[in-house]
PDB file of N, CA and C in Angstrom:
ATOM      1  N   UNK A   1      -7.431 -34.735   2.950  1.00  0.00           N
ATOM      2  CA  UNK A   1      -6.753 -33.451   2.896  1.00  0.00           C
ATOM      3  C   UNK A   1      -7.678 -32.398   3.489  1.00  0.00           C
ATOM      4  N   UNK A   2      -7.435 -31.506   4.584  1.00  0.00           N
ATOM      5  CA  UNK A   2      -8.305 -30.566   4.849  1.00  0.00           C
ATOM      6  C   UNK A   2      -6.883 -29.393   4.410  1.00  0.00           C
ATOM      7  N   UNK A   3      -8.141 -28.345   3.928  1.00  0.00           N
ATOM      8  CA  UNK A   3      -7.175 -27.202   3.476  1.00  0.00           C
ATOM      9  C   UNK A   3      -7.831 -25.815   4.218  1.00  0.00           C
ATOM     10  N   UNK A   4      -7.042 -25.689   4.572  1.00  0.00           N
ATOM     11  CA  UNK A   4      -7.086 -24.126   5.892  1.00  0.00           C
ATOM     12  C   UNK A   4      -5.864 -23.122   5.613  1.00  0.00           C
ATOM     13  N   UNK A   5      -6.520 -21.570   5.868  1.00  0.00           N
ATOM     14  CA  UNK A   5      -5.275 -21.097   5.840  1.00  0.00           C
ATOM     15  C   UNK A   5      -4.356 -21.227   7.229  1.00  0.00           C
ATOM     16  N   UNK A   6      -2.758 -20.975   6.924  1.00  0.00           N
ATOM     17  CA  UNK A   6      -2.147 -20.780   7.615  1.00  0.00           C
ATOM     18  C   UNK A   6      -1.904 -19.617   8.620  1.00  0.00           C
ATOM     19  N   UNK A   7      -2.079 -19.692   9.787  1.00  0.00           N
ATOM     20  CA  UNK A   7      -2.032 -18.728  10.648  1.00  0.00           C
ATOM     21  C   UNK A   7      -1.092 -18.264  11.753  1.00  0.00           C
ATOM     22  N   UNK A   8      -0.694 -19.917  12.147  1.00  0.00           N
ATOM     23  CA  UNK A   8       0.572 -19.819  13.346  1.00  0.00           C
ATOM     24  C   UNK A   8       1.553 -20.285  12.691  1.00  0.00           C
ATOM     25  N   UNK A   9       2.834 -20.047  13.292  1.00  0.00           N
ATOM     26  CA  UNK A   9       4.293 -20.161  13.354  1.00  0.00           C
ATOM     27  C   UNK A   9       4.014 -21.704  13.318  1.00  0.00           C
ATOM     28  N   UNK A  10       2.935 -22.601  14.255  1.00  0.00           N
ATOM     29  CA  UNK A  10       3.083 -23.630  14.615  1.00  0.00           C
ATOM     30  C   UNK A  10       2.389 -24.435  12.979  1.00  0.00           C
ATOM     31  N   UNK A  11       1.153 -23.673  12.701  1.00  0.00           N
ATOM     32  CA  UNK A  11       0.510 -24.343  11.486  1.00  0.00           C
ATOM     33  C   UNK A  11       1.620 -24.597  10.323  1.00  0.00           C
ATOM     34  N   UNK A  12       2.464 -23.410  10.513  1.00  0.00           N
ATOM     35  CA  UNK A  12       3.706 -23.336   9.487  1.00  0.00           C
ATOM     36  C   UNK A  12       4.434 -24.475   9.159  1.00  0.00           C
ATOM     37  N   UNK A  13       4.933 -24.553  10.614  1.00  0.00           N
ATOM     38  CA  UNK A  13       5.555 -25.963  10.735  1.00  0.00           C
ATOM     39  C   UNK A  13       5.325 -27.250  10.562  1.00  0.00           C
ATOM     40  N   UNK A  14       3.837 -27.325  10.845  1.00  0.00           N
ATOM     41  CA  UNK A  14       3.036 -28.661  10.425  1.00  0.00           C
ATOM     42  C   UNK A  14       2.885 -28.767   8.700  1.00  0.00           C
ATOM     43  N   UNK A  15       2.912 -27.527   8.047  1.00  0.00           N
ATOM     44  CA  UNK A  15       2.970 -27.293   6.472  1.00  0.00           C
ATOM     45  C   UNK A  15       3.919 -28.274   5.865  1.00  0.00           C
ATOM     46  N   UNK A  16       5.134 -27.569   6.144  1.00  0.00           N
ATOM     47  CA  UNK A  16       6.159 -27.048   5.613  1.00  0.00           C
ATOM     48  C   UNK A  16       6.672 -29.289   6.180  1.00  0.00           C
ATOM     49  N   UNK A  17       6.306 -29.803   6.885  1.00  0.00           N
ATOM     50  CA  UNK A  17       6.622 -31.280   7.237  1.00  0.00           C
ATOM     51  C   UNK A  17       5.474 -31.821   6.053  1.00  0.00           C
ATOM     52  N   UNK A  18       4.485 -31.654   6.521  1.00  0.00           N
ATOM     53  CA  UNK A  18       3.802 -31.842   5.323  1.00  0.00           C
ATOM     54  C   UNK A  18       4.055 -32.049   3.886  1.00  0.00           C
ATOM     55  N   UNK A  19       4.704 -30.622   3.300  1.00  0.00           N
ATOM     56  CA  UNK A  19       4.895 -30.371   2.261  1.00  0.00           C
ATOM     57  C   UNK A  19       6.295 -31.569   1.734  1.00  0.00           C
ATOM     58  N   UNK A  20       7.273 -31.518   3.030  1.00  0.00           N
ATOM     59  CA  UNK A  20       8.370 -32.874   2.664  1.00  0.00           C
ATOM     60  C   UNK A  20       8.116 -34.138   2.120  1.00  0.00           C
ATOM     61  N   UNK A  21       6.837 -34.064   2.724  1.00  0.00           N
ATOM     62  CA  UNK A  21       6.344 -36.024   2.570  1.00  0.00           C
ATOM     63  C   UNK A  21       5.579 -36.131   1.582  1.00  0.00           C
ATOM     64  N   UNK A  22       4.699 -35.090   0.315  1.00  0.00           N
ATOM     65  CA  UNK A  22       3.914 -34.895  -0.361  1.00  0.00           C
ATOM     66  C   UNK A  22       5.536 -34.496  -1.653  1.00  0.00           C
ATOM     67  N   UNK A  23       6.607 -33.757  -1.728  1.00  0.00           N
ATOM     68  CA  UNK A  23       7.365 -33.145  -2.186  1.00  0.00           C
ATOM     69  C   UNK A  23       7.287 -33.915  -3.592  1.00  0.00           C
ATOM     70  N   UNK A  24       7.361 -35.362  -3.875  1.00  0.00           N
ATOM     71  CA  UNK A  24       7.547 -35.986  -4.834  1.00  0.00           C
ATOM     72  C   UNK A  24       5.978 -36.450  -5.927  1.00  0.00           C
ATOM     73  N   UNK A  25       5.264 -36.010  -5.294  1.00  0.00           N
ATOM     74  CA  UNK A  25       3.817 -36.091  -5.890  1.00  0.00           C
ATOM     75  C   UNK A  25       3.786 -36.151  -7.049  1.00  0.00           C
ATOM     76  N   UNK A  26       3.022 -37.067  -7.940  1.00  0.00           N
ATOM     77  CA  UNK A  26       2.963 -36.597  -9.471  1.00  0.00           C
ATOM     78  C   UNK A  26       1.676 -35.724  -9.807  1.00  0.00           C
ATOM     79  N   UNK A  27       1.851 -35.135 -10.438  1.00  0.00           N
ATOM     80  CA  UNK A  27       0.880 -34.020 -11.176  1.00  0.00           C
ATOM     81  C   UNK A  27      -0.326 -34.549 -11.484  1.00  0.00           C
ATOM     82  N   UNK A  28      -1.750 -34.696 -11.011  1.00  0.00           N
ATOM     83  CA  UNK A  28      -2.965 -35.023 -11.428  1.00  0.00           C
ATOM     84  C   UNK A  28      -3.573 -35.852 -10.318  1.00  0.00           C
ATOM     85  N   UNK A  29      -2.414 -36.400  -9.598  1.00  0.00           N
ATOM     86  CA  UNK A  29      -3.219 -37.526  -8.455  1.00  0.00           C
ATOM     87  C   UNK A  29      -3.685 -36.657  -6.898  1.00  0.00           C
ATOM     88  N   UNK A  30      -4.179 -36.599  -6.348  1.00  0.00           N
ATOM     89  CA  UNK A  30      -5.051 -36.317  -5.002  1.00  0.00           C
ATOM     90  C   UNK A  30      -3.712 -35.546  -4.328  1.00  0.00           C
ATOM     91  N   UNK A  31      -2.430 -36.290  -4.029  1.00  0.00           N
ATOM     92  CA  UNK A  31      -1.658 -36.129  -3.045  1.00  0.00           C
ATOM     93  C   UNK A  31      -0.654 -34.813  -4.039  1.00  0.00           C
ATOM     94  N   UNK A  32      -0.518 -34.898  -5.404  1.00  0.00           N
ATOM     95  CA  UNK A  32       0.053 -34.018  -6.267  1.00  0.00           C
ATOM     96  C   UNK A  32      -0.828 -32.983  -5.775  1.00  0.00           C
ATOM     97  N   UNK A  33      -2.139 -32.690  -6.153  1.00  0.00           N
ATOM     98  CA  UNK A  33      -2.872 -31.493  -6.140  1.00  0.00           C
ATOM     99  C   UNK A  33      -3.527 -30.550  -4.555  1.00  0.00           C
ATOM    100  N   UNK A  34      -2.798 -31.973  -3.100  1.00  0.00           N
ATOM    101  CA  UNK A  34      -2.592 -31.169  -2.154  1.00  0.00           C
ATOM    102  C   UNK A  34      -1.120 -30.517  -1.747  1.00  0.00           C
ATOM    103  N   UNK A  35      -0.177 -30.471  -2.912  1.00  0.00           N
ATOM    104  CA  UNK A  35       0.789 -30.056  -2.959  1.00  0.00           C
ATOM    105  C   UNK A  35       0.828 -28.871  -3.243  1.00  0.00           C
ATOM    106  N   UNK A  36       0.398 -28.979  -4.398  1.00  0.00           N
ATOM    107  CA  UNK A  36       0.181 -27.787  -5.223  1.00  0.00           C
ATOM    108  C   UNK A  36      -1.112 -26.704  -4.026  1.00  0.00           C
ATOM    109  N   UNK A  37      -1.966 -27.188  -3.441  1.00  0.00           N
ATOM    110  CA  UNK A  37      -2.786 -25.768  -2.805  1.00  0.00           C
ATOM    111  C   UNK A  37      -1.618 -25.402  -1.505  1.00  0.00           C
ATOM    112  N   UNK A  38      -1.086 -26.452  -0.559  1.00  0.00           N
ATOM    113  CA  UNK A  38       0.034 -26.086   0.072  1.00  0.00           C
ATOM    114  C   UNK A  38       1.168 -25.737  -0.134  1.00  0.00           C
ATOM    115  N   UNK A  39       1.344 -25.591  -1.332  1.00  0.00           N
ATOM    116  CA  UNK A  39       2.499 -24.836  -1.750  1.00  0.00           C
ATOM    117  C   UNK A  39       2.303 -23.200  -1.278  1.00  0.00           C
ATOM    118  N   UNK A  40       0.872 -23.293  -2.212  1.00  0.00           N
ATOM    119  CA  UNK A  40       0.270 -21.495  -2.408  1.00  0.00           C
ATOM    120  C   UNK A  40      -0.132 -21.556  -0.962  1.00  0.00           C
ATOM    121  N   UNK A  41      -0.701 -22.255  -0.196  1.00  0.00           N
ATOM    122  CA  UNK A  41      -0.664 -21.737   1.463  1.00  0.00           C
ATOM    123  C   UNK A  41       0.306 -21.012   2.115  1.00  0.00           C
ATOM    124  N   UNK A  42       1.490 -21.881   1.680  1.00  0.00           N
ATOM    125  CA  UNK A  42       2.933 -21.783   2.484  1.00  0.00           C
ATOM    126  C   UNK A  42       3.148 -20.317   1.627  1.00  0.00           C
ATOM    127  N   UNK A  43       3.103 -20.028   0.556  1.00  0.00           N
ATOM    128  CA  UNK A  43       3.839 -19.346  -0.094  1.00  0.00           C
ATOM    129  C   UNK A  43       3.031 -18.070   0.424  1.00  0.00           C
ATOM    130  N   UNK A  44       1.639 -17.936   0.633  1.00  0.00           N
ATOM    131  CA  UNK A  44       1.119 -16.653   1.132  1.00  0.00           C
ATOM    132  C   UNK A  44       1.437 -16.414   2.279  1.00  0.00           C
ATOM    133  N   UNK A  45       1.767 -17.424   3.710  1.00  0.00           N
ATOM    134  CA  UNK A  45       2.233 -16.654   4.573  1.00  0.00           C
ATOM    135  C   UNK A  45       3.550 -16.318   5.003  1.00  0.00           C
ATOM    136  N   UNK A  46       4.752 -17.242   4.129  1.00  0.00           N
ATOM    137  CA  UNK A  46       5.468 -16.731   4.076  1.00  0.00           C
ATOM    138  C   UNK A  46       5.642 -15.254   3.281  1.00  0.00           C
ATOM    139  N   UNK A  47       4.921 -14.728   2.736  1.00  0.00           N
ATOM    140  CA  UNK A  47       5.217 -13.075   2.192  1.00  0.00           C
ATOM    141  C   UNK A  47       4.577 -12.664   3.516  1.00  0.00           C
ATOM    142  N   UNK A  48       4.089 -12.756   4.342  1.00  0.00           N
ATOM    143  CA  UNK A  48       3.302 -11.733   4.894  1.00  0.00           C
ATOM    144  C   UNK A  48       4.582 -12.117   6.638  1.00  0.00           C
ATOM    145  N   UNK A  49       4.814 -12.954   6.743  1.00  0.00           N
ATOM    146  CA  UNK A  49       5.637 -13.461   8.421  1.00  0.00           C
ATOM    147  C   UNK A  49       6.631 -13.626   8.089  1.00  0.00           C
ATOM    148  N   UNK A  50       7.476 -14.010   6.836  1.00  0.00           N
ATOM    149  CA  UNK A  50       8.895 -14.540   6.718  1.00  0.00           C
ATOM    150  C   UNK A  50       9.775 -13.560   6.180  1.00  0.00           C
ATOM    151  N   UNK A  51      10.666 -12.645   6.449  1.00  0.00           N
ATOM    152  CA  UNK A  51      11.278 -12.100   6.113  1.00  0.00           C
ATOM    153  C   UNK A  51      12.784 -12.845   5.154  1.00  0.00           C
ATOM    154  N   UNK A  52      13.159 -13.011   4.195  1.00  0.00           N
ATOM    155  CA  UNK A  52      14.476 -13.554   3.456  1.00  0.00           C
ATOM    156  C   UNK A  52      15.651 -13.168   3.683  1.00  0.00           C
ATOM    157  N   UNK A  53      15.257 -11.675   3.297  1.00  0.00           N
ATOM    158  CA  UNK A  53      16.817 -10.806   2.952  1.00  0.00           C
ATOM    159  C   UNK A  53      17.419 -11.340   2.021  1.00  0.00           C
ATOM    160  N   UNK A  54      18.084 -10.483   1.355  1.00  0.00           N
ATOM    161  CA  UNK A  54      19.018 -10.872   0.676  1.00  0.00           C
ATOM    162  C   UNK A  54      20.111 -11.338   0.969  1.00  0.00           C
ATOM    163  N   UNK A  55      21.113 -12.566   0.050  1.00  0.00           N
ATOM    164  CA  UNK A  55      22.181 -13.388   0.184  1.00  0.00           C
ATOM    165  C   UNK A  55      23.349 -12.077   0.632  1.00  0.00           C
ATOM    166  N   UNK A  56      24.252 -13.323   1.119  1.00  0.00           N
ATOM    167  CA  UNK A  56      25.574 -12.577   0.804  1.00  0.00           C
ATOM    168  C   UNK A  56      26.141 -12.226  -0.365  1.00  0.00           C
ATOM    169  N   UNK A  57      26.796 -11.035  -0.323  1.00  0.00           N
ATOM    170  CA  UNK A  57      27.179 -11.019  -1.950  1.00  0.00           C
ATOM    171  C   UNK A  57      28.248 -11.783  -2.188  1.00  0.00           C
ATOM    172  N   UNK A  58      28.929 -12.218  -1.705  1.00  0.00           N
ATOM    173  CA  UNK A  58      30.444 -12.866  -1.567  1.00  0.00           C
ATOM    174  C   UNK A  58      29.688 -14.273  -2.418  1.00  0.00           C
ATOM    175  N   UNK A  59      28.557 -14.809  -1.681  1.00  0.00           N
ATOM    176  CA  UNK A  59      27.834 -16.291  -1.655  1.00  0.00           C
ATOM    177  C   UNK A  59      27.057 -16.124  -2.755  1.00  0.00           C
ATOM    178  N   UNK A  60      26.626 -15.172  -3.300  1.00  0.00           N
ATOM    179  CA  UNK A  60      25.676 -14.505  -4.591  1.00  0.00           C
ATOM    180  C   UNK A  60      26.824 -14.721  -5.767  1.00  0.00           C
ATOM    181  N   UNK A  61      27.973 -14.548  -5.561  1.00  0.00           N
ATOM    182  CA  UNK A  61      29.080 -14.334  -6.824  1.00  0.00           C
ATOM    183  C   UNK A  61      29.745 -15.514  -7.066  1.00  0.00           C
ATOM    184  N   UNK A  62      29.884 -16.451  -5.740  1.00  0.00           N
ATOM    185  CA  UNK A  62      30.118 -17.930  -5.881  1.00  0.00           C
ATOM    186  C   UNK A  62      29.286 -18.870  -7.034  1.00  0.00           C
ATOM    187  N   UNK A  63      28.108 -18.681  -6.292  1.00  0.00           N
ATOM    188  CA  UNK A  63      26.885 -19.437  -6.708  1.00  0.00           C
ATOM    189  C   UNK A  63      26.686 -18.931  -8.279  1.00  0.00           C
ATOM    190  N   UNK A  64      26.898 -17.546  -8.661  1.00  0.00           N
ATOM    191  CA  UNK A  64      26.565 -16.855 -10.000  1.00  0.00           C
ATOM    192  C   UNK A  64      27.813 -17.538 -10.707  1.00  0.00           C
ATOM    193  N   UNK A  65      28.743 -17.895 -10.297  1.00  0.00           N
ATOM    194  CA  UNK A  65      30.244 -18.618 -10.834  1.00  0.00           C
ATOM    195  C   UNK A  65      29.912 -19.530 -11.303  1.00  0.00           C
ATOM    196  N   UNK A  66      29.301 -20.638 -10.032  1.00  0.00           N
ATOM    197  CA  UNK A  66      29.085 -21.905 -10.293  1.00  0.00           C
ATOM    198  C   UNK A  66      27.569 -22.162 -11.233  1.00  0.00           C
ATOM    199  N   UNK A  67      27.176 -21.692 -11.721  1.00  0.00           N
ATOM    200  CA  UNK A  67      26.112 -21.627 -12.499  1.00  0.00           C
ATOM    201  C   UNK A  67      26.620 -21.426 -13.951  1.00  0.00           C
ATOM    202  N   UNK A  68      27.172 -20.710 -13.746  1.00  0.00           N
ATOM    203  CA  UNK A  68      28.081 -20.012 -15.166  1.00  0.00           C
ATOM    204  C   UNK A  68      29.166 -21.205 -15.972  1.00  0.00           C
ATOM    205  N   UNK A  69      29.647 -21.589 -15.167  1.00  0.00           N
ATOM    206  CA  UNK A  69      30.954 -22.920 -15.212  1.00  0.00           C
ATOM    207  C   UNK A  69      32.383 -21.820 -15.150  1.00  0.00           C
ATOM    208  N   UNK A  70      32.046 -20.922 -14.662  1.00  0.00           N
ATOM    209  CA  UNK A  70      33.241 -19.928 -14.194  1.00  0.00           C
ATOM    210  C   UNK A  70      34.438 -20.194 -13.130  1.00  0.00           C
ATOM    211  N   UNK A  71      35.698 -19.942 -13.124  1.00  0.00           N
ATOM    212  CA  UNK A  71      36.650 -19.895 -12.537  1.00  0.00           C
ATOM    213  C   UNK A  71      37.010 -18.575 -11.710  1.00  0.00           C
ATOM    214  N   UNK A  72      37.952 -18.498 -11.028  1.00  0.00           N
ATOM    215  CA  UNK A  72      38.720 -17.631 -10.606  1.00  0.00           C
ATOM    216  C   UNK A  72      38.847 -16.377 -11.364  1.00  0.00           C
ATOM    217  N   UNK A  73      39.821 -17.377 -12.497  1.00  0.00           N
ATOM    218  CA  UNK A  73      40.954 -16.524 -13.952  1.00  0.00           C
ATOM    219  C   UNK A  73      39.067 -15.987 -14.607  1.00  0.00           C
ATOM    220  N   UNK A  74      38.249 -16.025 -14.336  1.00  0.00           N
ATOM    221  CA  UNK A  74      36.879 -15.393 -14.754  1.00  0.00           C
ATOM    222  C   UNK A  74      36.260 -14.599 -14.602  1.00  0.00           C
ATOM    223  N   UNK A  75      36.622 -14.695 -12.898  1.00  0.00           N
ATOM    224  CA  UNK A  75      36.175 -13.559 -12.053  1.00  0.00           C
ATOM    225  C   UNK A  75      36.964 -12.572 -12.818  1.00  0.00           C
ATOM    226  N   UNK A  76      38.083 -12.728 -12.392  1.00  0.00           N
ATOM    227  CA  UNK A  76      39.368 -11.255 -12.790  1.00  0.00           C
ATOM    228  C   UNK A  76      39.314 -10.962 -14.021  1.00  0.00           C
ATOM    229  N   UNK A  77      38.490 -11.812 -15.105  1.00  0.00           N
ATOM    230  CA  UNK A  77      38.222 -10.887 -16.155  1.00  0.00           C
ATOM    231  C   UNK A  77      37.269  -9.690 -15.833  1.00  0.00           C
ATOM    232  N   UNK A  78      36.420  -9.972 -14.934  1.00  0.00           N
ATOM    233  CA  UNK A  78      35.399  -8.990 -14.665  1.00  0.00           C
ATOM    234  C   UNK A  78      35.671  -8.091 -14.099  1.00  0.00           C
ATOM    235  N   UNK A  79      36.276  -8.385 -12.629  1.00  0.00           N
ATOM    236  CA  UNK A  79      36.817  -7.407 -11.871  1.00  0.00           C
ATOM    237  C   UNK A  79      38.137  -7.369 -11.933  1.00  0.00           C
ATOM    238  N   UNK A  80      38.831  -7.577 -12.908  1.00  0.00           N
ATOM    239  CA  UNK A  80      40.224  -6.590 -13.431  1.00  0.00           C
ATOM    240  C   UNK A  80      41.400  -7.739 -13.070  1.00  0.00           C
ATOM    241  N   UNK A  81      41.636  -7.671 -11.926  1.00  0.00           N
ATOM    242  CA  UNK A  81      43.100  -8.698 -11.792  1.00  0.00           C
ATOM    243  C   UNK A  81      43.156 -10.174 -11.014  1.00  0.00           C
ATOM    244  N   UNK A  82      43.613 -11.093 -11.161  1.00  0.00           N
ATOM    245  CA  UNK A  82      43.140 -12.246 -10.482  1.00  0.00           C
ATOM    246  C   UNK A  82      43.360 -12.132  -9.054  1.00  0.00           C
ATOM    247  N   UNK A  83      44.140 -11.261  -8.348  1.00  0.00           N
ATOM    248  CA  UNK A  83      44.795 -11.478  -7.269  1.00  0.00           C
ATOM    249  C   UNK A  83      43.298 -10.405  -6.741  1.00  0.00           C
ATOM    250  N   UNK A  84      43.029  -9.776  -7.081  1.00  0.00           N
ATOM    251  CA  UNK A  84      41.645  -8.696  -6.557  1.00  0.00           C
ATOM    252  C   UNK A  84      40.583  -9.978  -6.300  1.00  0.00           C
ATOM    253  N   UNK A  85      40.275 -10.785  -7.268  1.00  0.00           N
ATOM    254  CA  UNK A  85      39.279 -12.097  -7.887  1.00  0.00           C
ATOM    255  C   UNK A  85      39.707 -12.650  -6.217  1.00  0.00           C
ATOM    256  N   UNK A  86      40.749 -13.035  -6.222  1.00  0.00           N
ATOM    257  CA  UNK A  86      40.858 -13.932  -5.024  1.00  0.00           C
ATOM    258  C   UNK A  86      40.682 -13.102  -3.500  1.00  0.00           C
ATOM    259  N   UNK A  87      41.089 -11.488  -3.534  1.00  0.00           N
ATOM    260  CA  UNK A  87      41.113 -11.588  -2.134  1.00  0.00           C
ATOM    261  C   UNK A  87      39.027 -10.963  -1.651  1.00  0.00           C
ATOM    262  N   UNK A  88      38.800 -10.783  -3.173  1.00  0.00           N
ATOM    263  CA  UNK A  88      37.096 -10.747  -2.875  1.00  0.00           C
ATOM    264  C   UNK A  88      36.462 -12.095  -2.856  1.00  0.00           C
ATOM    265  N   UNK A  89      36.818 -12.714  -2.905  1.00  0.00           N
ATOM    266  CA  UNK A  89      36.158 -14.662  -2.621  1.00  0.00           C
ATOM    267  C   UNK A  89      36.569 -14.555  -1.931  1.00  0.00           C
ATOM    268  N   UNK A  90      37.663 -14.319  -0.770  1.00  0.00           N
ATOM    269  CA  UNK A  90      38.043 -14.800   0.101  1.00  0.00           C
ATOM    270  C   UNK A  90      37.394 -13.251   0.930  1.00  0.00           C
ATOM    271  N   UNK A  91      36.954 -12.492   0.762  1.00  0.00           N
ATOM    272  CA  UNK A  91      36.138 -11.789   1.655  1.00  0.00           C
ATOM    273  C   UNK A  91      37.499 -10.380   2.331  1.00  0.00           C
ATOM    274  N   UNK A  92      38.512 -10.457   1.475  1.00  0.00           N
ATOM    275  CA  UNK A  92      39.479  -9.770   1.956  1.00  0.00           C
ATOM    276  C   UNK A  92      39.561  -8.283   1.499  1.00  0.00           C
ATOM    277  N   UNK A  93      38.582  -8.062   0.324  1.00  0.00           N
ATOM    278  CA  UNK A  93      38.792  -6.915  -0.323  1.00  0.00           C
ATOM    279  C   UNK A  93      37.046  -6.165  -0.771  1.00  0.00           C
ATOM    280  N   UNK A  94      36.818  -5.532  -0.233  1.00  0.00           N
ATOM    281  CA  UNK A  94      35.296  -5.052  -0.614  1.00  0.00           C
ATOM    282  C   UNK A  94      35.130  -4.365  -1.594  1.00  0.00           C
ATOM    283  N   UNK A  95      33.872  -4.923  -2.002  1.00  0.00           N
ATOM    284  CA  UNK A  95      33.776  -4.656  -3.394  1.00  0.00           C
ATOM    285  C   UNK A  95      33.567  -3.026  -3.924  1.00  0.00           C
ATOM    286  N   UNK A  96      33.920  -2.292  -4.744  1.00  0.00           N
ATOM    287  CA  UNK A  96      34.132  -1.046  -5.248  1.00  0.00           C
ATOM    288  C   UNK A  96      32.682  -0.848  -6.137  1.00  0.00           C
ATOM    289  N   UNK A  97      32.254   0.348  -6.274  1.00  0.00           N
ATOM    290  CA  UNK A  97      31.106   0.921  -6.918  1.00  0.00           C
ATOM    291  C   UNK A  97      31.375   0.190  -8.725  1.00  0.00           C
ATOM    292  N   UNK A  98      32.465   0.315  -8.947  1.00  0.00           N
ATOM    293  CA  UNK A  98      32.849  -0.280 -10.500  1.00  0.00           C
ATOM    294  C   UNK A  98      32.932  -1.862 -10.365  1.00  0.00           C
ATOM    295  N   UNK A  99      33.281  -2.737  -9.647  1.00  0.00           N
ATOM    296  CA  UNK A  99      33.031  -3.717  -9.357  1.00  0.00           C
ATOM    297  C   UNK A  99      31.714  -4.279  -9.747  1.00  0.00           C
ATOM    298  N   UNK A 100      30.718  -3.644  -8.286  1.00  0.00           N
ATOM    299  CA  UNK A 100      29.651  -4.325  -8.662  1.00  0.00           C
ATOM    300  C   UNK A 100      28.962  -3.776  -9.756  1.00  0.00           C
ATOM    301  N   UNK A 101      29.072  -2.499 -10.216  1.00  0.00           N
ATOM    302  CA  UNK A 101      28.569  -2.574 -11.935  1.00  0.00           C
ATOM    303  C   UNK A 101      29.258  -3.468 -12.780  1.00  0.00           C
ATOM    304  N   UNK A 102      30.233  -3.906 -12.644  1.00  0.00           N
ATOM    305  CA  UNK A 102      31.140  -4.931 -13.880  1.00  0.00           C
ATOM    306  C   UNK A 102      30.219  -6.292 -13.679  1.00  0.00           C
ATOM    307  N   UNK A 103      30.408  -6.541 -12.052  1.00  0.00           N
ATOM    308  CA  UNK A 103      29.200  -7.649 -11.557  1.00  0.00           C
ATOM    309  C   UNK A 103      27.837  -8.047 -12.154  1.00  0.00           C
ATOM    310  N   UNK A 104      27.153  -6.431 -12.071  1.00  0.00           N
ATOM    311  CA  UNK A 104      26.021  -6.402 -12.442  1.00  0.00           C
ATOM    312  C   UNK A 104      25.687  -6.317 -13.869  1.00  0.00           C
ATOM    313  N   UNK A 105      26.388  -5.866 -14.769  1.00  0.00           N
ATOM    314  CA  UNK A 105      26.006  -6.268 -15.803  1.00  0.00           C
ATOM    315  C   UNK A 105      26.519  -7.527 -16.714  1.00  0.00           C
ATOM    316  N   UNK A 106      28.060  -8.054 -16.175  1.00  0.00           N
ATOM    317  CA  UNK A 106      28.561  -9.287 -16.615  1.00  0.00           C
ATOM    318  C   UNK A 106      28.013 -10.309 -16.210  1.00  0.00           C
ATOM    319  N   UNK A 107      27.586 -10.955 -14.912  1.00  0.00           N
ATOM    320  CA  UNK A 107      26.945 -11.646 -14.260  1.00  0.00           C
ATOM    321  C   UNK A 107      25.466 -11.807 -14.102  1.00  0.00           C
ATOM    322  N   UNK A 108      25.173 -10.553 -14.123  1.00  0.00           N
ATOM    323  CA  UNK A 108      23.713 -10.288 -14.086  1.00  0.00           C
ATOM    324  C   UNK A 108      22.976 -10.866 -12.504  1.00  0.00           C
ATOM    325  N   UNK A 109      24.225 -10.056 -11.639  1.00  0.00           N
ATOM    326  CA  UNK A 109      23.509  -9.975 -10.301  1.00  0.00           C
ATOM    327  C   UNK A 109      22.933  -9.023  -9.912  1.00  0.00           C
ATOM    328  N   UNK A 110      21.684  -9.009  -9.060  1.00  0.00           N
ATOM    329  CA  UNK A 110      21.125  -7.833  -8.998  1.00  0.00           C
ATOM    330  C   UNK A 110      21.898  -6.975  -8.066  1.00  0.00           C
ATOM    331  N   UNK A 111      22.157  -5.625  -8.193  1.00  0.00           N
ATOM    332  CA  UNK A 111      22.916  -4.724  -7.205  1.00  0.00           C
ATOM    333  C   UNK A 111      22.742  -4.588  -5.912  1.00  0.00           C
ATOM    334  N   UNK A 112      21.190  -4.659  -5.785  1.00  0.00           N
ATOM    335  CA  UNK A 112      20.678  -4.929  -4.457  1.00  0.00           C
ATOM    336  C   UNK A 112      21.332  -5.908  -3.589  1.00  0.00           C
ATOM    337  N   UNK A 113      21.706  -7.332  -4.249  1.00  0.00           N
ATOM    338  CA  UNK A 113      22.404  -8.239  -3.584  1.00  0.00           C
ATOM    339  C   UNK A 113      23.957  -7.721  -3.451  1.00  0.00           C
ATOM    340  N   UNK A 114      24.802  -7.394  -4.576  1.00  0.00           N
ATOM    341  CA  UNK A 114      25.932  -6.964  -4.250  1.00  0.00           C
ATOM    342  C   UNK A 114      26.291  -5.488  -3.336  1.00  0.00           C
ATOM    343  N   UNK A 115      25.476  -5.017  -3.016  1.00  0.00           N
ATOM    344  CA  UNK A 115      25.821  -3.880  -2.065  1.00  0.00           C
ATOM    345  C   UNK A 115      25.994  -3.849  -0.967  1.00  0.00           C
ATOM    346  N   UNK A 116      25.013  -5.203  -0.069  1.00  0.00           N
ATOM    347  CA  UNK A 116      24.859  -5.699   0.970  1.00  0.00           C
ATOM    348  C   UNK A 116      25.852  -6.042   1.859  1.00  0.00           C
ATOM    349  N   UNK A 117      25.959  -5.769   2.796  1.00  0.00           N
ATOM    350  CA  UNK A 117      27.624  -5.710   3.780  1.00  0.00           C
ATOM    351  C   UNK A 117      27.639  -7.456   4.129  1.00  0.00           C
ATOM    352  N   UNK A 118      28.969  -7.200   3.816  1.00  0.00           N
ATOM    353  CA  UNK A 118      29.443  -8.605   4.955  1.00  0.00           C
ATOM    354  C   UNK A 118      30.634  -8.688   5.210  1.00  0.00           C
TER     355      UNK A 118
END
């Protein structure tokens, strides 16, 4: 194992393949604990070169659904009527300032994500 920081786009890439083939490591053995320092490699230059952004909110409220074991008829408890529930999953109706507060505190998505255009 040689351990260096990461510097290029290209070192990144050699990481991040790396990190695939090491992914299953157990905790204490040689190949576990070059996981664990390439993790924190990867993870420092991605804050400093990788920009994320935030999700879609549409894909943020799915995913917050499917976590939940939530439905449709679930949504529209939150945001008021089922037929509203459906045409905002389906991206037909944008979401209202009362919305994503109903969002944000029923769901507990952050606002930052639900404000975000799409």
């Amino acid at each position: 194992m040689t351990v260096k920081p990461i510097k290029t786009k290209k070192e990144y890439q050699q990481a991040m393949e790396r990190l695939e083939v090491l992914f299953d490591a157990k905790k204490g053995t040689a190949e576990g604990d070059e996981l664990e320092v390439l993790s924190i490699l990867i993870e420092k230059y991605e804050d400093v070169h990788v920009d994320i952004g935030f999700p879609d909110p549409i894909e943020a409220i799915k995913f917050r659904m499917e976590q939940l074991g939530y439905n449709q008829a679930d949504l529209a408890n939150v945001v008021g009527l089922k037929s509203r529930a459906s045409e905002i999953l389906n991206k037909k109706r944008k979401l209202s300032l009362e919305m994503i507060r109903q969002l944000h505190e029923k769901l507990h998505i952050p606002t930052d994500v639900l404000i975000q255009p799409y």
